[in-house]
C-alpha atoms as a PDB file:
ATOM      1  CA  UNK A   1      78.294 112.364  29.520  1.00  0.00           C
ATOM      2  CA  UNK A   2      76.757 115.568  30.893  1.00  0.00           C
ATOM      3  CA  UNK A   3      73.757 116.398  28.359  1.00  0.00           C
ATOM      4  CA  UNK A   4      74.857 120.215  28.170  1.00  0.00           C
ATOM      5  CA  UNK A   5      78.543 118.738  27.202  1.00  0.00           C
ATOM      6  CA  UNK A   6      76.708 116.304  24.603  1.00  0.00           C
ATOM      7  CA  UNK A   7      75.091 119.135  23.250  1.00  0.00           C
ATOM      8  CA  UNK A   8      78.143 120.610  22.480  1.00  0.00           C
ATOM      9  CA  UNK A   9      79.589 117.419  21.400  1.00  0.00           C
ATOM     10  CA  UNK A  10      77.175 117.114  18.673  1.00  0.00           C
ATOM     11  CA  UNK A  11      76.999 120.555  18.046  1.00  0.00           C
ATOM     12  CA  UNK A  12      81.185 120.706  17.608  1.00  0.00           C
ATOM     13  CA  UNK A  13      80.986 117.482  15.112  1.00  0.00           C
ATOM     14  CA  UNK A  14      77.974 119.130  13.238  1.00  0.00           C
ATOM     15  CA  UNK A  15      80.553 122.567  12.586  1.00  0.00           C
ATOM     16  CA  UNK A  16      83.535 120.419  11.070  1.00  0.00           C
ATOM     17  CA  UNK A  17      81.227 118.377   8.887  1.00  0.00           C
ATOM     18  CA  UNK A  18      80.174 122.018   7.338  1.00  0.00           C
ATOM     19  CA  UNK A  19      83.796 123.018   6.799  1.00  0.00           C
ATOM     20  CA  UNK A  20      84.313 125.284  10.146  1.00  0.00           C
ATOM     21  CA  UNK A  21      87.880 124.301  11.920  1.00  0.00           C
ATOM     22  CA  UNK A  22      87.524 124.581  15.813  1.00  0.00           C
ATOM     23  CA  UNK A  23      89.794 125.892  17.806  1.00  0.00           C
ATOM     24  CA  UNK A  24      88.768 125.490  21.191  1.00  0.00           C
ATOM     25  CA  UNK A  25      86.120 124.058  23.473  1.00  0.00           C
ATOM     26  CA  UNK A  26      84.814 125.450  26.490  1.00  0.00           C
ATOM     27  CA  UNK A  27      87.203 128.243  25.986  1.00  0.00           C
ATOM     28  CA  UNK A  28      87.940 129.908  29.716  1.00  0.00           C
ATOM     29  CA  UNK A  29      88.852 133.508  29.557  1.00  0.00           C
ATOM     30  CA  UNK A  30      89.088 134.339  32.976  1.00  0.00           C
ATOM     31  CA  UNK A  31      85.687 133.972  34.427  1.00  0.00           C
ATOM     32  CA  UNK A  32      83.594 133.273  31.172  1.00  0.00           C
ATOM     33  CA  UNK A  33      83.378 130.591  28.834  1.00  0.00           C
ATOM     34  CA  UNK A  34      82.963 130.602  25.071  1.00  0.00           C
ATOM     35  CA  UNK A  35      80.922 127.028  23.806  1.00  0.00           C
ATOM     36  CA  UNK A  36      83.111 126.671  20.718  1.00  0.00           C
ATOM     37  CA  UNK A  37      85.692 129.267  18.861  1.00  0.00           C
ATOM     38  CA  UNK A  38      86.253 128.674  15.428  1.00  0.00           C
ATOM     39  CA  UNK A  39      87.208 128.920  12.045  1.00  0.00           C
ATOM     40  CA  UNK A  40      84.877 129.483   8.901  1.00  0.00           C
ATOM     41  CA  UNK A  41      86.737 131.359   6.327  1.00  0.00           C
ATOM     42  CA  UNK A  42      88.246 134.149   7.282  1.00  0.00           C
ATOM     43  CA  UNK A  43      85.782 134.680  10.217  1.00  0.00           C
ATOM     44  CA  UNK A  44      86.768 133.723  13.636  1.00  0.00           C
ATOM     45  CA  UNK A  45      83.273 132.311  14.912  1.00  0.00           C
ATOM     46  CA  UNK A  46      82.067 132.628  18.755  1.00  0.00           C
ATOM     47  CA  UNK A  47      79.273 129.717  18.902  1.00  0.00           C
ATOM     48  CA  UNK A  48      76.763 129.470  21.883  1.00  0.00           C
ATOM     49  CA  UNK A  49      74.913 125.812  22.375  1.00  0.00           C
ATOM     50  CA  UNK A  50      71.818 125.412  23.939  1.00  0.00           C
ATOM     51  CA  UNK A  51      70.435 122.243  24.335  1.00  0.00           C
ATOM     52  CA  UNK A  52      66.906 121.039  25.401  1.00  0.00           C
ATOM     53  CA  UNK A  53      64.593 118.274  25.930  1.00  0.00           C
ATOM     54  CA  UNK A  54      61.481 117.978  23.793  1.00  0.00           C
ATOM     55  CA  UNK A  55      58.691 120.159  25.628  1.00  0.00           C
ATOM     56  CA  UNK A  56      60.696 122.536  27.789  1.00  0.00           C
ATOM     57  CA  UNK A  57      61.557 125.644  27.099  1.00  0.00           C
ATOM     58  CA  UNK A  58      62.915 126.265  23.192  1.00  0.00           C
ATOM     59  CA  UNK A  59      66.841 126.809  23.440  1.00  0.00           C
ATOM     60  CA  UNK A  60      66.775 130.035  21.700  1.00  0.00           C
ATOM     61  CA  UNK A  61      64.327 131.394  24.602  1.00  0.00           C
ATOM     62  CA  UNK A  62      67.766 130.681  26.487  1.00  0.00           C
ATOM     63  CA  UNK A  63      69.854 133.339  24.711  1.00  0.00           C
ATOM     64  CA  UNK A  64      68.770 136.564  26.353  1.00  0.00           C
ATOM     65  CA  UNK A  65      69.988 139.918  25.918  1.00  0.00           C
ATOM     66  CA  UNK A  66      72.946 139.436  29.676  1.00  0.00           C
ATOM     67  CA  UNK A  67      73.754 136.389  27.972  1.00  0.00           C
ATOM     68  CA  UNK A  68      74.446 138.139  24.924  1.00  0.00           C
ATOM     69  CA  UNK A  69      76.044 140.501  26.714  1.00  0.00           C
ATOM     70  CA  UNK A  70      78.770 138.325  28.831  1.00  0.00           C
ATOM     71  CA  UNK A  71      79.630 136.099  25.165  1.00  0.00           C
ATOM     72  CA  UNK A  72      80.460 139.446  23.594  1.00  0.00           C
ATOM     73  CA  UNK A  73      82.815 140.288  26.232  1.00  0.00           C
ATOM     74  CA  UNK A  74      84.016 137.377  26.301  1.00  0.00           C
ATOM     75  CA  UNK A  75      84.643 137.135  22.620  1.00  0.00           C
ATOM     76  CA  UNK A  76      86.426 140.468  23.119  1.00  0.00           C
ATOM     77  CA  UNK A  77      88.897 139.144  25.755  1.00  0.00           C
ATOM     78  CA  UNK A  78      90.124 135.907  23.551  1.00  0.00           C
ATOM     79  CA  UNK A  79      90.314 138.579  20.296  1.00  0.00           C
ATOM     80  CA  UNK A  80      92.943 140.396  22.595  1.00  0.00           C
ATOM     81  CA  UNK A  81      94.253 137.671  24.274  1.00  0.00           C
ATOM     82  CA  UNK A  82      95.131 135.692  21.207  1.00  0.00           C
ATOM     83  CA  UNK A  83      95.586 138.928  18.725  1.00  0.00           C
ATOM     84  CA  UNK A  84      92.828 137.815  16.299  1.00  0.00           C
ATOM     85  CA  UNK A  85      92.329 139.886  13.379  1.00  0.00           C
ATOM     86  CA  UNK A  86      89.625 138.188  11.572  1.00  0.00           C
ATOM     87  CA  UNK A  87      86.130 138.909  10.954  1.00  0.00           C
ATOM     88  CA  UNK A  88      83.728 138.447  13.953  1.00  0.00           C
ATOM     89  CA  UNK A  89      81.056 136.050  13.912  1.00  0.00           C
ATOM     90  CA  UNK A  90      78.137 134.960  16.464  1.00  0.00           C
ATOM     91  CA  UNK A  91      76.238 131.543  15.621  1.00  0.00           C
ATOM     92  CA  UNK A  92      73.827 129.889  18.018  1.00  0.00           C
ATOM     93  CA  UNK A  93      73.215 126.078  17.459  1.00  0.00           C
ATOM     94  CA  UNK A  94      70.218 125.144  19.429  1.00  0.00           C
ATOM     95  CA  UNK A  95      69.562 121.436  19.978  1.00  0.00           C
ATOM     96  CA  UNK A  96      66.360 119.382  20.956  1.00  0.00           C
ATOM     97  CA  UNK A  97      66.285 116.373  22.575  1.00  0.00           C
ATOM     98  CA  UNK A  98      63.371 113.981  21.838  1.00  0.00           C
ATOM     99  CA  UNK A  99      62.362 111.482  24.953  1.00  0.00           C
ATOM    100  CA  UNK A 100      63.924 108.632  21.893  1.00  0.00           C
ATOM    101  CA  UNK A 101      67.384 109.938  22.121  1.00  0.00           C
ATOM    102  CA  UNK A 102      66.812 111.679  18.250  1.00  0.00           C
ATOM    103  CA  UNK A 103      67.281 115.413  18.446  1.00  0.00           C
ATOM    104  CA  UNK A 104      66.775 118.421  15.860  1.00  0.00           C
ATOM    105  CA  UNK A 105      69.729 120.778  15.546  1.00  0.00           C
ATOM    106  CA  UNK A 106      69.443 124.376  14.957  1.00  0.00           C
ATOM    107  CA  UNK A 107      71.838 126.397  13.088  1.00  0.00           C
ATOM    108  CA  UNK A 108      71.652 130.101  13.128  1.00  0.00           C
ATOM    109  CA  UNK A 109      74.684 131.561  11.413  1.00  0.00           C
ATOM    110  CA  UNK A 110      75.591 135.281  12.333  1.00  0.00           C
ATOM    111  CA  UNK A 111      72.703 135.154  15.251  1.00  0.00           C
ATOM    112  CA  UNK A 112      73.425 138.539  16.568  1.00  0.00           C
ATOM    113  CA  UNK A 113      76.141 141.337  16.059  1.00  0.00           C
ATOM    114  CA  UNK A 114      77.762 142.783  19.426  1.00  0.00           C
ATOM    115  CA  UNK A 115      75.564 145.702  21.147  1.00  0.00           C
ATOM    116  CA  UNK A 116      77.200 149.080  20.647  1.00  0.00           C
ATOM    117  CA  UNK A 117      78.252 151.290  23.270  1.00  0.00           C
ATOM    118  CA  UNK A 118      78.218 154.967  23.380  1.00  0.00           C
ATOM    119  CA  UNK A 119      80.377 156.451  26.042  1.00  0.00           C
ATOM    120  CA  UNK A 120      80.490 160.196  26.875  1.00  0.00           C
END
């Protein structure tokens, strides 16, 4: 299994053992991906997973203010695509690999709230 896909493997089982129900992996809208979508209360929930070996760079390092960017817009395009009218939510799960096969997991509920735009 590809170790960014085992990542999210673990990261997927990890959500539905703390009550969220998934709705998709690796969701595709158009050109972007979403990690996981799903379901905690009445919150849809847009999860990123980054996952890392012991000794390189932390995952959350990974998470940088275009990456932000592209998972809000794509959260935007499955809220219209699908005609969700729940609560947003942005989590980051960041997962560390030790050279044993053991990893740490990360959980950081409501991470960051979408960038606002001012247009003129």
């Amino acid at each position: 299994m590809d170790f960014g896909k085992q990542g999210e493997t673990i990261a997927r089982n990890y959500l539905i053992a703390k009550g969220y129900a998934i709705r998709q992996q690796n969701a595709r809208i158009g050109h972007l991906e979403i990690d996981i979508v799903a379901m905690h209360g009445n919150r849809i929930v847009f999860v990123e997973v980054k996952t890392r070996h012991t000794g390189s760079t932390h995952p959350l390092d990974a998470v940088t203010p275009r990456k932000i960017q592209r998972l809000c817009k794509a959260a935007d395009a499955y809220i219209k695509a699908y005609n969700i009218p729940h609560e947003v939510q942005f989590d980051i799960i960041a997962i560390i690999f030790s050279p044993d096969g053991n990893y740490t997991l990360e959980h950081i509920p409501d991470a960051f709230f979408p960038p606002l735009h001012t247009y003129r």
